[in-house]
PDB file of N, CA and C in Angstrom:
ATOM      1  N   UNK A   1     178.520  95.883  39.512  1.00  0.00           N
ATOM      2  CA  UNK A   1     177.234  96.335  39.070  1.00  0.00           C
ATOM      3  C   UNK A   1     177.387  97.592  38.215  1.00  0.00           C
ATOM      4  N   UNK A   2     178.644  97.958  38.560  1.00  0.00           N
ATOM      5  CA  UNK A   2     178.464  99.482  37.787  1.00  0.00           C
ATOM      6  C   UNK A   2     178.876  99.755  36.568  1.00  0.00           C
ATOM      7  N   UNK A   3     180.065  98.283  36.328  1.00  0.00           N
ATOM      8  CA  UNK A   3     180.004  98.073  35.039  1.00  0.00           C
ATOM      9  C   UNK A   3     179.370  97.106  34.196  1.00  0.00           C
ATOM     10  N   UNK A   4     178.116  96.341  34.704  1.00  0.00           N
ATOM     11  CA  UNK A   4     177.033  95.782  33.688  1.00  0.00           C
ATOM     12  C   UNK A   4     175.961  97.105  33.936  1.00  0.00           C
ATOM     13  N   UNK A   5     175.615  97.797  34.629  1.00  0.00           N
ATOM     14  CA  UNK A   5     174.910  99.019  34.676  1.00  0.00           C
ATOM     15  C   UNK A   5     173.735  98.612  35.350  1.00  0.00           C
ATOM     16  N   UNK A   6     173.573  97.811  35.801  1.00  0.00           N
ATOM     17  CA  UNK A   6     171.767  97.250  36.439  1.00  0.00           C
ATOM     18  C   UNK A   6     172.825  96.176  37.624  1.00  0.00           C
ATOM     19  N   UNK A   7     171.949  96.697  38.614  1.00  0.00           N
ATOM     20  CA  UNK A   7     172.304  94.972  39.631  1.00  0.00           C
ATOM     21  C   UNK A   7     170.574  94.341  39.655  1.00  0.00           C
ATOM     22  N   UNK A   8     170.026  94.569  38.985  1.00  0.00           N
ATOM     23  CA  UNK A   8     169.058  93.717  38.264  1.00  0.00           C
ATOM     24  C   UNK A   8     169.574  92.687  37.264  1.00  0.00           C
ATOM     25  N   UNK A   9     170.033  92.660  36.790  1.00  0.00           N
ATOM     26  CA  UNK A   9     170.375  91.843  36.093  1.00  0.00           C
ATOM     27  C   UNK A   9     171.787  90.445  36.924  1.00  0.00           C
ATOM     28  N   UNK A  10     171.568  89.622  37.392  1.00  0.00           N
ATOM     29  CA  UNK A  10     172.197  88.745  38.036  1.00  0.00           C
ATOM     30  C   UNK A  10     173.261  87.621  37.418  1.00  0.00           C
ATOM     31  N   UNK A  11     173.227  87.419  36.711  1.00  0.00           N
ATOM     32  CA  UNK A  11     173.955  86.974  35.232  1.00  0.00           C
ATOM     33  C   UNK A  11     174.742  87.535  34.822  1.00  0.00           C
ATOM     34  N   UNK A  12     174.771  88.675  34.383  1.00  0.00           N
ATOM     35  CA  UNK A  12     175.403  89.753  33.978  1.00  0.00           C
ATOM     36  C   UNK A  12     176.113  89.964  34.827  1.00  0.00           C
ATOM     37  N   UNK A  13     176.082  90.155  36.167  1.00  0.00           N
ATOM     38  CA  UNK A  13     176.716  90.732  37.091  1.00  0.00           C
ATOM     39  C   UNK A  13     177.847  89.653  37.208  1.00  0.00           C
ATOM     40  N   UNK A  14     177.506  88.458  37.320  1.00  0.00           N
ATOM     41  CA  UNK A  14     178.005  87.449  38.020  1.00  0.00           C
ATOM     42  C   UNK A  14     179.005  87.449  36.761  1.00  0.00           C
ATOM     43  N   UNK A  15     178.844  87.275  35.429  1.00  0.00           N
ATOM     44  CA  UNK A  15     179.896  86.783  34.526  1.00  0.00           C
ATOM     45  C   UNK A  15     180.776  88.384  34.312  1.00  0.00           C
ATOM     46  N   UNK A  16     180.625  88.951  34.981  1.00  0.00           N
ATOM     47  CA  UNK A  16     181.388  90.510  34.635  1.00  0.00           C
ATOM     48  C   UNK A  16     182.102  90.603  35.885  1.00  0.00           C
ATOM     49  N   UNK A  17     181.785  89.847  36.913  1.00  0.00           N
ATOM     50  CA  UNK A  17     183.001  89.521  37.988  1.00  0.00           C
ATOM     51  C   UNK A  17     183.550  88.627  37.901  1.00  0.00           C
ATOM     52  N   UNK A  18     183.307  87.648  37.006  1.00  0.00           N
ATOM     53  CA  UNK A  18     184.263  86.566  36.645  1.00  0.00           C
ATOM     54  C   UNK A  18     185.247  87.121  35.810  1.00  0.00           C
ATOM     55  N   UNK A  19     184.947  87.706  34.851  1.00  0.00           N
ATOM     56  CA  UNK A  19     185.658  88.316  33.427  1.00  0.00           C
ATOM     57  C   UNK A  19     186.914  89.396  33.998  1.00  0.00           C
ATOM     58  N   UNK A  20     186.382  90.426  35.386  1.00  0.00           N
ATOM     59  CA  UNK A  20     187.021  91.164  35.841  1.00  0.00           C
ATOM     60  C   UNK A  20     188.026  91.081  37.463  1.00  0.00           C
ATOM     61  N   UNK A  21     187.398  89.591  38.200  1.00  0.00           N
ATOM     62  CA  UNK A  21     188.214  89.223  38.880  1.00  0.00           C
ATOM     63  C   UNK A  21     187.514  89.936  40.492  1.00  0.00           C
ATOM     64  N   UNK A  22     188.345  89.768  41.549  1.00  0.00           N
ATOM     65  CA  UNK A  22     188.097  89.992  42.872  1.00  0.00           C
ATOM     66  C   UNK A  22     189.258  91.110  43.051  1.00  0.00           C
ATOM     67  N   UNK A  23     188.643  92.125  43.897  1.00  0.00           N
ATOM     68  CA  UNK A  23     190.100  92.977  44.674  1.00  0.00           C
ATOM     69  C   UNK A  23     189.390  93.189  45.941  1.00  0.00           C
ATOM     70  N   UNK A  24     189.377  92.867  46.910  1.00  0.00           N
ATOM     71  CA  UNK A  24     189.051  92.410  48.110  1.00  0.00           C
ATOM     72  C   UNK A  24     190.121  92.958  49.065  1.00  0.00           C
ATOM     73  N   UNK A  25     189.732  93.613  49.788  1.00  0.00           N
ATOM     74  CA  UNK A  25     191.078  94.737  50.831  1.00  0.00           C
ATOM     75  C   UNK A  25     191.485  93.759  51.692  1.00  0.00           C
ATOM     76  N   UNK A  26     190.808  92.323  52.316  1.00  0.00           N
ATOM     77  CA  UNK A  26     191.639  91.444  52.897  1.00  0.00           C
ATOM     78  C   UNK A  26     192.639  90.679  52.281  1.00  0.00           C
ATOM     79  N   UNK A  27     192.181  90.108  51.210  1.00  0.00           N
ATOM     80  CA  UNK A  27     192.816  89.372  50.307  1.00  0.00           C
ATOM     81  C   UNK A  27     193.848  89.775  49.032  1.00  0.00           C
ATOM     82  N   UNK A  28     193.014  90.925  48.469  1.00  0.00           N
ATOM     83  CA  UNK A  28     193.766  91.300  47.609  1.00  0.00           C
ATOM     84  C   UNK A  28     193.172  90.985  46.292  1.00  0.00           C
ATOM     85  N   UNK A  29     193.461  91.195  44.985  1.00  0.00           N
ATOM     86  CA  UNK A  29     193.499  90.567  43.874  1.00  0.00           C
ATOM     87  C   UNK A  29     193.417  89.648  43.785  1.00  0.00           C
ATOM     88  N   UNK A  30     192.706  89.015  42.584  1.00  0.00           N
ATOM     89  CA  UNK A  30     192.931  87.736  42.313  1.00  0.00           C
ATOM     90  C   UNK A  30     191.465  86.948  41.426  1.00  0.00           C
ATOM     91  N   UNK A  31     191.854  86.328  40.762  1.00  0.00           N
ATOM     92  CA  UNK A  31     190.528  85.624  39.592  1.00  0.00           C
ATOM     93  C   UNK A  31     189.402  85.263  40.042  1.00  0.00           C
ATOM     94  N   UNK A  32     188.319  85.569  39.878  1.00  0.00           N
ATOM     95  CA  UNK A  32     187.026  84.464  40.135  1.00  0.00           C
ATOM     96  C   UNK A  32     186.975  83.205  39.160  1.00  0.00           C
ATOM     97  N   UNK A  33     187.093  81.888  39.790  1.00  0.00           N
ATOM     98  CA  UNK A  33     186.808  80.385  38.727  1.00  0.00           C
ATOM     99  C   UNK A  33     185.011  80.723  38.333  1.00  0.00           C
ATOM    100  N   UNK A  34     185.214  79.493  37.554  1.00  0.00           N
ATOM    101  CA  UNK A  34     183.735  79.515  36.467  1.00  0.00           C
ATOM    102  C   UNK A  34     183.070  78.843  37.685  1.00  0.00           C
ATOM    103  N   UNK A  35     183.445  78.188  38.537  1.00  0.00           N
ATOM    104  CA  UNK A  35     182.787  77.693  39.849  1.00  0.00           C
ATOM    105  C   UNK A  35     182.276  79.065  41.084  1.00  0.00           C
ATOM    106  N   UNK A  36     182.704  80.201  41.024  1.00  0.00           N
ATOM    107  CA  UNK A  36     182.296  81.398  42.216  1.00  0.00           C
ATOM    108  C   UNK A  36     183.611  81.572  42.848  1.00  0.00           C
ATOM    109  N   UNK A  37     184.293  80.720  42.895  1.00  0.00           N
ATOM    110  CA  UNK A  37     185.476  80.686  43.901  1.00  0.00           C
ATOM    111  C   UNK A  37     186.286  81.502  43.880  1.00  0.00           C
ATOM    112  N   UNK A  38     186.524  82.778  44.409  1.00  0.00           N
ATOM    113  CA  UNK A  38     187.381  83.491  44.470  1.00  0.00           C
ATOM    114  C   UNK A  38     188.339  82.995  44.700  1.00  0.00           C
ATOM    115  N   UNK A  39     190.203  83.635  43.791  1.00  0.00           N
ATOM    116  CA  UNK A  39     191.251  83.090  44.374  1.00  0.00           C
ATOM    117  C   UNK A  39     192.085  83.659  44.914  1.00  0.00           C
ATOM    118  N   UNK A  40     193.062  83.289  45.775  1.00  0.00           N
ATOM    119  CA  UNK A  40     193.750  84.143  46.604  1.00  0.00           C
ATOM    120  C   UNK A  40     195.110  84.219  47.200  1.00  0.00           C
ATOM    121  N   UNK A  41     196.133  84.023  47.421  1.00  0.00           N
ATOM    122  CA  UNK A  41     196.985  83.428  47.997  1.00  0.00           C
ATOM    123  C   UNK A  41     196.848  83.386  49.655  1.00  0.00           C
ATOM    124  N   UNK A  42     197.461  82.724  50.194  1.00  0.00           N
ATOM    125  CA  UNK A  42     196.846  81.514  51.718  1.00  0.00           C
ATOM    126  C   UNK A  42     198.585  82.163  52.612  1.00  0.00           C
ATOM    127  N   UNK A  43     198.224  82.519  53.777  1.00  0.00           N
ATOM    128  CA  UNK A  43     199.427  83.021  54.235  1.00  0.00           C
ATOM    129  C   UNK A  43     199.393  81.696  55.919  1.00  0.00           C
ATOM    130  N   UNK A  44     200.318  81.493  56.322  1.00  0.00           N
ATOM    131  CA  UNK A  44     200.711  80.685  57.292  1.00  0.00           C
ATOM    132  C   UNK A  44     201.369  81.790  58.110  1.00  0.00           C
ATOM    133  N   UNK A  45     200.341  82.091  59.234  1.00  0.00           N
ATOM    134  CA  UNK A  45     201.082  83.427  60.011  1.00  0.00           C
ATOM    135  C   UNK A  45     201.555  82.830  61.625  1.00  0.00           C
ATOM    136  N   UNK A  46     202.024  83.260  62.283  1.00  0.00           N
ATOM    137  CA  UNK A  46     202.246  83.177  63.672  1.00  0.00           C
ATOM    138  C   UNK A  46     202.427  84.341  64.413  1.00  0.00           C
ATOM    139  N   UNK A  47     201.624  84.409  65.762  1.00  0.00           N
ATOM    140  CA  UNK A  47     201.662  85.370  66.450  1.00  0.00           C
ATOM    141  C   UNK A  47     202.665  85.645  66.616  1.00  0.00           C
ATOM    142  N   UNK A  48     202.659  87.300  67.114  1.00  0.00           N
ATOM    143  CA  UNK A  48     203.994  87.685  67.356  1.00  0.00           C
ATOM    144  C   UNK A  48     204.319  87.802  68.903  1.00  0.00           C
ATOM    145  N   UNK A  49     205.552  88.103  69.813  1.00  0.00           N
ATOM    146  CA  UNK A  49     205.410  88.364  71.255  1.00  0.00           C
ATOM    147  C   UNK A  49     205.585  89.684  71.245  1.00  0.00           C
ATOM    148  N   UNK A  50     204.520  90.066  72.410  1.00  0.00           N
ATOM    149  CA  UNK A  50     204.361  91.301  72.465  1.00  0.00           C
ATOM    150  C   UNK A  50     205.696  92.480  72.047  1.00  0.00           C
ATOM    151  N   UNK A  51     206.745  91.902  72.361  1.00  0.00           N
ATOM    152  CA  UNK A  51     208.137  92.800  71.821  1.00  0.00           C
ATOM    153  C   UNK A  51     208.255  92.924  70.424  1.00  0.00           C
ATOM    154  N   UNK A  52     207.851  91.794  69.655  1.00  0.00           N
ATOM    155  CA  UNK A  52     208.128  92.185  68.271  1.00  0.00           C
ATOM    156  C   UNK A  52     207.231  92.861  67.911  1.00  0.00           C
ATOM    157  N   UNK A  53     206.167  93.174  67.957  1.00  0.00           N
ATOM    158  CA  UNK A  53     205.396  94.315  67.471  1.00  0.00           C
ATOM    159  C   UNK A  53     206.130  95.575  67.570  1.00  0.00           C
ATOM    160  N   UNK A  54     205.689  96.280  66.340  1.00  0.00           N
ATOM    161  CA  UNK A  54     206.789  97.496  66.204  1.00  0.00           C
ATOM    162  C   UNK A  54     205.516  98.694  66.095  1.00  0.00           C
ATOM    163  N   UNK A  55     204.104  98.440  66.013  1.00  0.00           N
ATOM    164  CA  UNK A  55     203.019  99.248  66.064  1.00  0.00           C
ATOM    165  C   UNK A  55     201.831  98.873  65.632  1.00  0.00           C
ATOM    166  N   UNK A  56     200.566  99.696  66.229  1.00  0.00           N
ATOM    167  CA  UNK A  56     199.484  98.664  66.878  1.00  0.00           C
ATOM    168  C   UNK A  56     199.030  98.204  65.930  1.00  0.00           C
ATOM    169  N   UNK A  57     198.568  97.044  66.218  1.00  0.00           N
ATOM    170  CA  UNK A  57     197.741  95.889  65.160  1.00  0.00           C
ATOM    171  C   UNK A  57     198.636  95.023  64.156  1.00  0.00           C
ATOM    172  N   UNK A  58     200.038  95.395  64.943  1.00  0.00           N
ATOM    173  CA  UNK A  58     200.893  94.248  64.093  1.00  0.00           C
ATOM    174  C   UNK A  58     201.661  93.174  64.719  1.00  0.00           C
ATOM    175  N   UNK A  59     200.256  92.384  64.837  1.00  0.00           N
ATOM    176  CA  UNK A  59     200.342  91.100  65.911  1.00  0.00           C
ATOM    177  C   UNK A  59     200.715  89.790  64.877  1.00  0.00           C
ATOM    178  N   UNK A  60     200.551  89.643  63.889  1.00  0.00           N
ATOM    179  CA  UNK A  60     201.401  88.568  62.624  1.00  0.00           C
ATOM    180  C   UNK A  60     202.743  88.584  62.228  1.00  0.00           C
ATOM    181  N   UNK A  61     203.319  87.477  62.500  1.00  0.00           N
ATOM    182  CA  UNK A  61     205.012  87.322  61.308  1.00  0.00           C
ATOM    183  C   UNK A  61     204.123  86.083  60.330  1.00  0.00           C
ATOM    184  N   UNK A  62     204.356  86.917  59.301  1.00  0.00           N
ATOM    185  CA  UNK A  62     204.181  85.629  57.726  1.00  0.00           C
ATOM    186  C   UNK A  62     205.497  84.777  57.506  1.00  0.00           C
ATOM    187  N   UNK A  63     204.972  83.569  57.963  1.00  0.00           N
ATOM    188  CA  UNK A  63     205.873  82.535  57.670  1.00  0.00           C
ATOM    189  C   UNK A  63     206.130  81.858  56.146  1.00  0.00           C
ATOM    190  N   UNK A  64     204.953  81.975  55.977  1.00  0.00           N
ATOM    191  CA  UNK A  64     204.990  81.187  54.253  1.00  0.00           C
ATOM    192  C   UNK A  64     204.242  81.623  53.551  1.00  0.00           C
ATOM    193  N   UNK A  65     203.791  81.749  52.328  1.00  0.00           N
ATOM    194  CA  UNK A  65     202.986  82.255  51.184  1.00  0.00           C
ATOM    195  C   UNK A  65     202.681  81.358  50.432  1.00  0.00           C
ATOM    196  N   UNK A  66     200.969  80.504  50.320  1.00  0.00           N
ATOM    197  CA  UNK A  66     201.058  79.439  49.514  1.00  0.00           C
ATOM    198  C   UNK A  66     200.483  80.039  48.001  1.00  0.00           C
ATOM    199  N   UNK A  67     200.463  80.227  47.355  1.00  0.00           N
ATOM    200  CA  UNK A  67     200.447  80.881  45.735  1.00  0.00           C
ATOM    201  C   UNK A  67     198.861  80.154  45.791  1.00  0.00           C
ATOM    202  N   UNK A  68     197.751  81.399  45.307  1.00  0.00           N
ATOM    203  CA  UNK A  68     196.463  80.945  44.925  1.00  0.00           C
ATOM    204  C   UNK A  68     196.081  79.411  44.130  1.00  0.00           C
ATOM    205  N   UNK A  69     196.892  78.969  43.075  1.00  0.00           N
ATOM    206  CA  UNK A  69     196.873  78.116  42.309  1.00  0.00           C
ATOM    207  C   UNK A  69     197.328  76.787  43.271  1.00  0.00           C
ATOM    208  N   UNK A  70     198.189  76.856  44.523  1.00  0.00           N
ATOM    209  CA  UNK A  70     198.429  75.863  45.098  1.00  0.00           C
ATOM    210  C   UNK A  70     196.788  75.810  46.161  1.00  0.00           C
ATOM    211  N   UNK A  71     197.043  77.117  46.941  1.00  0.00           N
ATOM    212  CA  UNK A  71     195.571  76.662  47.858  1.00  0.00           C
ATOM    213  C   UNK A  71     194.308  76.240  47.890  1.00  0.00           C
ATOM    214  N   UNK A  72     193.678  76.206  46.366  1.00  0.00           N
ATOM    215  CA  UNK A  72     192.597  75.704  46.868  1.00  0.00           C
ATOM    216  C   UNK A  72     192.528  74.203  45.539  1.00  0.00           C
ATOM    217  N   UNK A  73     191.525  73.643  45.949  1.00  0.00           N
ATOM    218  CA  UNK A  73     191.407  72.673  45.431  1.00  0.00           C
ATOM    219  C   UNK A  73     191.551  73.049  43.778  1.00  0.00           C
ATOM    220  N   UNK A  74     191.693  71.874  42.691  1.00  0.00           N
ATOM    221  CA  UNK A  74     191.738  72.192  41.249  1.00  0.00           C
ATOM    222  C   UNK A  74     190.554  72.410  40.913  1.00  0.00           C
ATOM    223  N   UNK A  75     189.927  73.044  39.966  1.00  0.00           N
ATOM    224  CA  UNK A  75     188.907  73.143  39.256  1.00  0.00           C
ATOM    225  C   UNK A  75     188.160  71.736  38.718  1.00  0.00           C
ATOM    226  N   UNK A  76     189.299  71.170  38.480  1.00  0.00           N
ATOM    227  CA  UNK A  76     188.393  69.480  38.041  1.00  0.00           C
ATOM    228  C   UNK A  76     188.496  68.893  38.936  1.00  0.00           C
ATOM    229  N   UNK A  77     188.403  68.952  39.963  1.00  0.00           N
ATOM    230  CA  UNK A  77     188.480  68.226  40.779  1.00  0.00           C
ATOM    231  C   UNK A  77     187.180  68.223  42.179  1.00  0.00           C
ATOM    232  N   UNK A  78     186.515  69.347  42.184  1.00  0.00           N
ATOM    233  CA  UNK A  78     185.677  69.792  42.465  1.00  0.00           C
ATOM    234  C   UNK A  78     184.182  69.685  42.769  1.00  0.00           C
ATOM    235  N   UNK A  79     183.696  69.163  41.398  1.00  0.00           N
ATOM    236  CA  UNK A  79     183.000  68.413  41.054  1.00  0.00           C
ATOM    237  C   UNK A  79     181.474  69.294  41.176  1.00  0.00           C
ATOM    238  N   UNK A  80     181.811  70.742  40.767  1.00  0.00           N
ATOM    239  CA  UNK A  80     180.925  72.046  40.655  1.00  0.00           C
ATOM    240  C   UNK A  80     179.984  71.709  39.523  1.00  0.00           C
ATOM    241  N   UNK A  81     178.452  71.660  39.529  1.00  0.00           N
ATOM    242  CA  UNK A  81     177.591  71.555  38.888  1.00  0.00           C
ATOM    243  C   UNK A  81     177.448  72.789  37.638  1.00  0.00           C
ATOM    244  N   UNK A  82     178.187  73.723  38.412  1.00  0.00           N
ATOM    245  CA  UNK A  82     178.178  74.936  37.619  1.00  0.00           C
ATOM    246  C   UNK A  82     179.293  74.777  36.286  1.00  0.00           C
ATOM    247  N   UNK A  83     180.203  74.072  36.857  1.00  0.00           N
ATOM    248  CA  UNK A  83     181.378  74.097  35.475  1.00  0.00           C
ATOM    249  C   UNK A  83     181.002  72.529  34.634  1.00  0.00           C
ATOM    250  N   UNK A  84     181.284  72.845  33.162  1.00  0.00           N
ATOM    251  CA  UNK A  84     180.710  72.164  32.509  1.00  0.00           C
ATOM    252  C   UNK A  84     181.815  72.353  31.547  1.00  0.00           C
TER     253      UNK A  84
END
C-alpha cells in the first residue's frame, strides 16, 4: 500500500504486489502468479527427539527442499478465471 500510496485503491495494490512479489517471515521471498498465488519453496520436515534439539523451538530436521516452481500446481493448469 505504501508503494501505490492509497489502500483505497484495490487494483493498484493488488498488481504492485504482483510486480513486487511476497516476503513473508514464514516463507520467505518469492513471486506472486497473475492467479494470487503466492510462491514459495515446500520443506519436508521431521520431528526431532528431544536430544537433538540444540535450543528452544528447534523441534524440525529439513529433510528435503521442494523448489517453488516444483510445489505448486502450473499456472496452466489451474484453470484460474483470473489468468487469461
Amino acid at each position: 500500500m505504501e508503494a501505490v500510496g492509497s489502500p483505497k485503491d484495490a487494483k493498484a495494490v493488488i498488481a504492485k504486489m504482483k510486480e513486487i512479489g511476497a516476503d513473508d517471515k514464514l516463507f520467505g521471498k518469492g513471486p506472486i502468479r497473475a492467479d494470487g498465488r503466492a510462491l514459495h519453496d515446500v520443506y519436508l520436515v521431521q520431528v526431532k527427539k528431544p536430544e537433538e534439539s540444540k535450543y528452544p523451538y528447534d523441534y524440525y530436521k529439513i529433510l528435503a527442499t521442494i523448489p517453488a516452481n516444483e510445489a505448486f500446481r502450473p499456472l496452466k493448469d489451474g484453470g484460474c478465471p483470473l489468468v487469461k
